[in-house]
Protein backbone atom coordinates (compact mmCIF):
# COMPACT_ATOMS: atom_id res chain seq x y z
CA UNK A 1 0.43 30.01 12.49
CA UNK A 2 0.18 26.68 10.70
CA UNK A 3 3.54 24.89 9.94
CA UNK A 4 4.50 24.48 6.25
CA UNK A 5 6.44 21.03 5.00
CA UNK A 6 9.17 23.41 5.61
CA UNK A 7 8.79 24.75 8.56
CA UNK A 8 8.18 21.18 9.74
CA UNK A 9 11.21 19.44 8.02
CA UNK A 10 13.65 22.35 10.47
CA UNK A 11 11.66 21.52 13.31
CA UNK A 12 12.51 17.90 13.02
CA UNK A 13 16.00 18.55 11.64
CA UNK A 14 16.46 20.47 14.63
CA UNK A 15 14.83 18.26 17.17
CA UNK A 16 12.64 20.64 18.03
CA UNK A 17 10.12 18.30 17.43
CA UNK A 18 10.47 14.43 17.56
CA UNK A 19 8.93 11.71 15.54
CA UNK A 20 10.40 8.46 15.69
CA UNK A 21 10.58 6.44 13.46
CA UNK A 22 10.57 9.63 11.00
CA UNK A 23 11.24 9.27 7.44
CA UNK A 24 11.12 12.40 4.72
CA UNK A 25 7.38 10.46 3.30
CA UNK A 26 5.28 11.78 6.15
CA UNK A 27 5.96 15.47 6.05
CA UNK A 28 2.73 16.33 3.60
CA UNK A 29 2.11 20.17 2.15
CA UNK A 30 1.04 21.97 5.31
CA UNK A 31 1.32 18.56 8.12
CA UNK A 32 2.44 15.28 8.90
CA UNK A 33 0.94 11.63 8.14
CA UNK A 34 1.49 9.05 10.95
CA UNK A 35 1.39 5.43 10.39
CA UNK A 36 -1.20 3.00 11.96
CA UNK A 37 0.54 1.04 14.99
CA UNK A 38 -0.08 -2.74 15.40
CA UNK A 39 -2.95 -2.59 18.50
CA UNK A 40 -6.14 -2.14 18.87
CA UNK A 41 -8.48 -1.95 22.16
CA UNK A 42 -12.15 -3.40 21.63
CA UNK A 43 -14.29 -3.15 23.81
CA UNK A 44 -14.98 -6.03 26.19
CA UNK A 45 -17.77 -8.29 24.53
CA UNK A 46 -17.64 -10.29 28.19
CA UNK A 47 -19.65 -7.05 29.70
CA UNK A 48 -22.19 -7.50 27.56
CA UNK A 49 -25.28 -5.10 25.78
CA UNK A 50 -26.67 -4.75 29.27
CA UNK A 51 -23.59 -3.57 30.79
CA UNK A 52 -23.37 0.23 32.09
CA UNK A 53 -20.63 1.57 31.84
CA UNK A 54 -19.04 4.11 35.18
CA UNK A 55 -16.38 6.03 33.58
CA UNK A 56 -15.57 6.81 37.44
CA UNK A 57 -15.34 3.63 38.53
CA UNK A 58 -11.77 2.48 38.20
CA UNK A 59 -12.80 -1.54 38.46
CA UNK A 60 -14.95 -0.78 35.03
CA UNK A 61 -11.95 0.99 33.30
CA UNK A 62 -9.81 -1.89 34.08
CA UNK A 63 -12.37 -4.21 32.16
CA UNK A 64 -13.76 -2.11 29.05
CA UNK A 65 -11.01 -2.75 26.78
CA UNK A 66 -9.30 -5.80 25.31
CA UNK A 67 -6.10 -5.02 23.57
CA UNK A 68 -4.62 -7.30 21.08
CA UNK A 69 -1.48 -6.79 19.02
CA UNK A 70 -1.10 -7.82 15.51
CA UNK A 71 1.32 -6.93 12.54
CA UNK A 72 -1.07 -8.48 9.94
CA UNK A 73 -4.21 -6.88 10.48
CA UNK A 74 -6.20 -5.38 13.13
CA UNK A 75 -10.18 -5.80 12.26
CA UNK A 76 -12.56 -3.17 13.51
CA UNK A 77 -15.95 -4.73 14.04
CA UNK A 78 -19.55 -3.28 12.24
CA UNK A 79 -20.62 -0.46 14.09
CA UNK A 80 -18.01 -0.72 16.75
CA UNK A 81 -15.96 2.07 18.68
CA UNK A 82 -12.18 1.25 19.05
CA UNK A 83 -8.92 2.24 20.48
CA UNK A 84 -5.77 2.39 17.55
CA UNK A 85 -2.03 3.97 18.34
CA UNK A 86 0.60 5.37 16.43
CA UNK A 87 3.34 3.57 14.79
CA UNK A 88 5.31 6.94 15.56
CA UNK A 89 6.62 8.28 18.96
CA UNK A 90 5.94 12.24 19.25
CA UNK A 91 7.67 14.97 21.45
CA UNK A 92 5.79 18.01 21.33
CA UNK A 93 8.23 21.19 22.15
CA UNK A 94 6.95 23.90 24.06
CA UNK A 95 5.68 26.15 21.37
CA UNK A 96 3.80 24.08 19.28
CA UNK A 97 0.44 21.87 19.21
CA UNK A 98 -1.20 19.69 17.13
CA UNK A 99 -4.55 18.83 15.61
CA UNK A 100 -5.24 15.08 14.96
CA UNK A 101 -7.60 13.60 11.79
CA UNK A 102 -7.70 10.84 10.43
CA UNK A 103 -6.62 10.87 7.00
CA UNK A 104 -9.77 11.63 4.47
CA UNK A 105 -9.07 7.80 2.23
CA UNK A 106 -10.27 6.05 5.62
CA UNK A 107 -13.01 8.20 5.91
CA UNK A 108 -14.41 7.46 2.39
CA UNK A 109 -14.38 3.46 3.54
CA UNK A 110 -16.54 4.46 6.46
CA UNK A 111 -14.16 5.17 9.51
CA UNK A 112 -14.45 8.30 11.56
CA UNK A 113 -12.29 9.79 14.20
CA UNK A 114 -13.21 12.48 17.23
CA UNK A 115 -10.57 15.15 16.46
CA UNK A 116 -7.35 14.63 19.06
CA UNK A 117 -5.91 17.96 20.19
CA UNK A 118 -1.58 17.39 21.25
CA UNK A 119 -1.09 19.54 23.47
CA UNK A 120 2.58 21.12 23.82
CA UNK A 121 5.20 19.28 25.75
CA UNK A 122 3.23 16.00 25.06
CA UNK A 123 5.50 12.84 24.96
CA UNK A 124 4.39 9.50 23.76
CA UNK A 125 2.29 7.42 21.74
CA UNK A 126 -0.57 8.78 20.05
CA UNK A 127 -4.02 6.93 21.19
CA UNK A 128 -6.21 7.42 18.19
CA UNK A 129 -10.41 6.91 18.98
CA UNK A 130 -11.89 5.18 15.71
CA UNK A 131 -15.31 4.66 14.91
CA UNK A 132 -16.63 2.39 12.02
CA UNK A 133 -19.86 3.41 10.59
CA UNK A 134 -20.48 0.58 8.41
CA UNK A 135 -22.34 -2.82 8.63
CA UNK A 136 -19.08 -4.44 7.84
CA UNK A 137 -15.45 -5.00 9.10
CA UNK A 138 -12.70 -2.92 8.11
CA UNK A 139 -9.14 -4.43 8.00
CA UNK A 140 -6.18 -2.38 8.38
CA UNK A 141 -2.53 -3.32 7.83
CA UNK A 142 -0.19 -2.08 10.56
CA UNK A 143 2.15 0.99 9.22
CA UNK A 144 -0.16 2.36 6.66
CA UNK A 145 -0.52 5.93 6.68
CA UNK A 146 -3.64 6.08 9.02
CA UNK A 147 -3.88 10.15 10.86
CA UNK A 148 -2.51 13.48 10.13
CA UNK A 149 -1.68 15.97 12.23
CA UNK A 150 -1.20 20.10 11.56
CA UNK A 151 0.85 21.56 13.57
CA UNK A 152 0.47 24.85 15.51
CA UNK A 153 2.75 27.31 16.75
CA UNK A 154 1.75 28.58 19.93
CA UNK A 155 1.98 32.50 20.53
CA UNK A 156 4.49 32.44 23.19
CA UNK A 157 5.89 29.00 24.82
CA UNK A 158 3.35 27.42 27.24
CA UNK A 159 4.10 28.11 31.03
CA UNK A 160 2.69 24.46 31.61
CA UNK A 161 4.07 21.92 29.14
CA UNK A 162 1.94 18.66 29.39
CA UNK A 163 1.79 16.60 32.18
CA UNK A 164 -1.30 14.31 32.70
CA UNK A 165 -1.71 10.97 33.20
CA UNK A 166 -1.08 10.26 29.40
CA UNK A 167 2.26 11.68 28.95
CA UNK A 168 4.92 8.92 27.80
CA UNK A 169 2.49 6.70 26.72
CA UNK A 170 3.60 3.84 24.53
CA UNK A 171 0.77 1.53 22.63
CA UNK A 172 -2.79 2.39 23.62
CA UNK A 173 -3.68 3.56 26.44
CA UNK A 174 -7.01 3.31 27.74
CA UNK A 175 -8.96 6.15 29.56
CA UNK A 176 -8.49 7.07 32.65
CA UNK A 177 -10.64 7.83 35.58
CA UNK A 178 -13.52 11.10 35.23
């Protein structure tokens, strides 16, 4: 079962589910809009086109992003894969998931996001994957509405809540070892 703006607004009302900072704006018809944190991860230029990356190799993780903080604008390059976050802090309860998009006005200016499943029991930071398709940059401000997320009620509470190696993330964080 899908959550409706009111089935959402108990949830948070409750504290079943956390979102911090909330305010009454991002509940939408049948989800939730999340603003657009102030970091971005680009990927190293100092590797280089001739670079391959070993998503195994814990020295290359350490090196494939550059993250930069700005509450101005954070520019996402031509043609360029990136790493965004979530103004908002999320605690999932142990019914309920979520499905990550990113919000259809972005898409129309070129941007594209791999769909982000939240699982239940997730704490943290929501690491969004952004891709822009165009020849040119994209600006974004910092706390524009930037994903959405449905939310999910699980048929019975999960026996295992969350717990990998993203859980109580705060700002990006980049991936982890395969």
């Amino acid at each position: 079962m899908i959550l409706s703006d009111f089935d959402l607004d108990n949830y948070i009302r409750s504290k079943r589910l956390v979102i911090e900072p909330f305010n009454d704006e991002l509940i939408r018809e049948n989800g939730l809009d999340l603003k657009l944190g102030n970091e971005i991860g680009i990927h190293n230029p100092e590797l280089g086109p001739d670079f391959i990356l070993d998503p195994s190799n814990e020295e290359h993780l350490k090196k494939e992003y550059v993250i930069t903080k700005s509450d101005e604008r954070l520019v996402i390059p031509p043609k360029a894969q990136v790493l965004l976050t979530t103004h908002e802090y999320v605690e999932m309860p142990d019914n309920l998931m979520g499905f990550v998009e990113l919000r259809s006005s972005w898409a129309r200016h070129g941007l594209s996001m791999p769909p982000t499943i939240i699982d239940a029991g997730f704490k943290g930071d929501i690491t969004l994957e952004v891709i822009n398709n165009t020849d040119i940059g994209i600006a974004l401000k910092p706390g524009l509405r930037f994903a959405h997320i449905i939310f999910a009620v699980t048929m019975n509470k999960v026996s295992n809540k969350y717990a990998g190696s993203y859980l109580n993330q705060r700002g990006i964080r980049t991936p982890k070892k395969i």
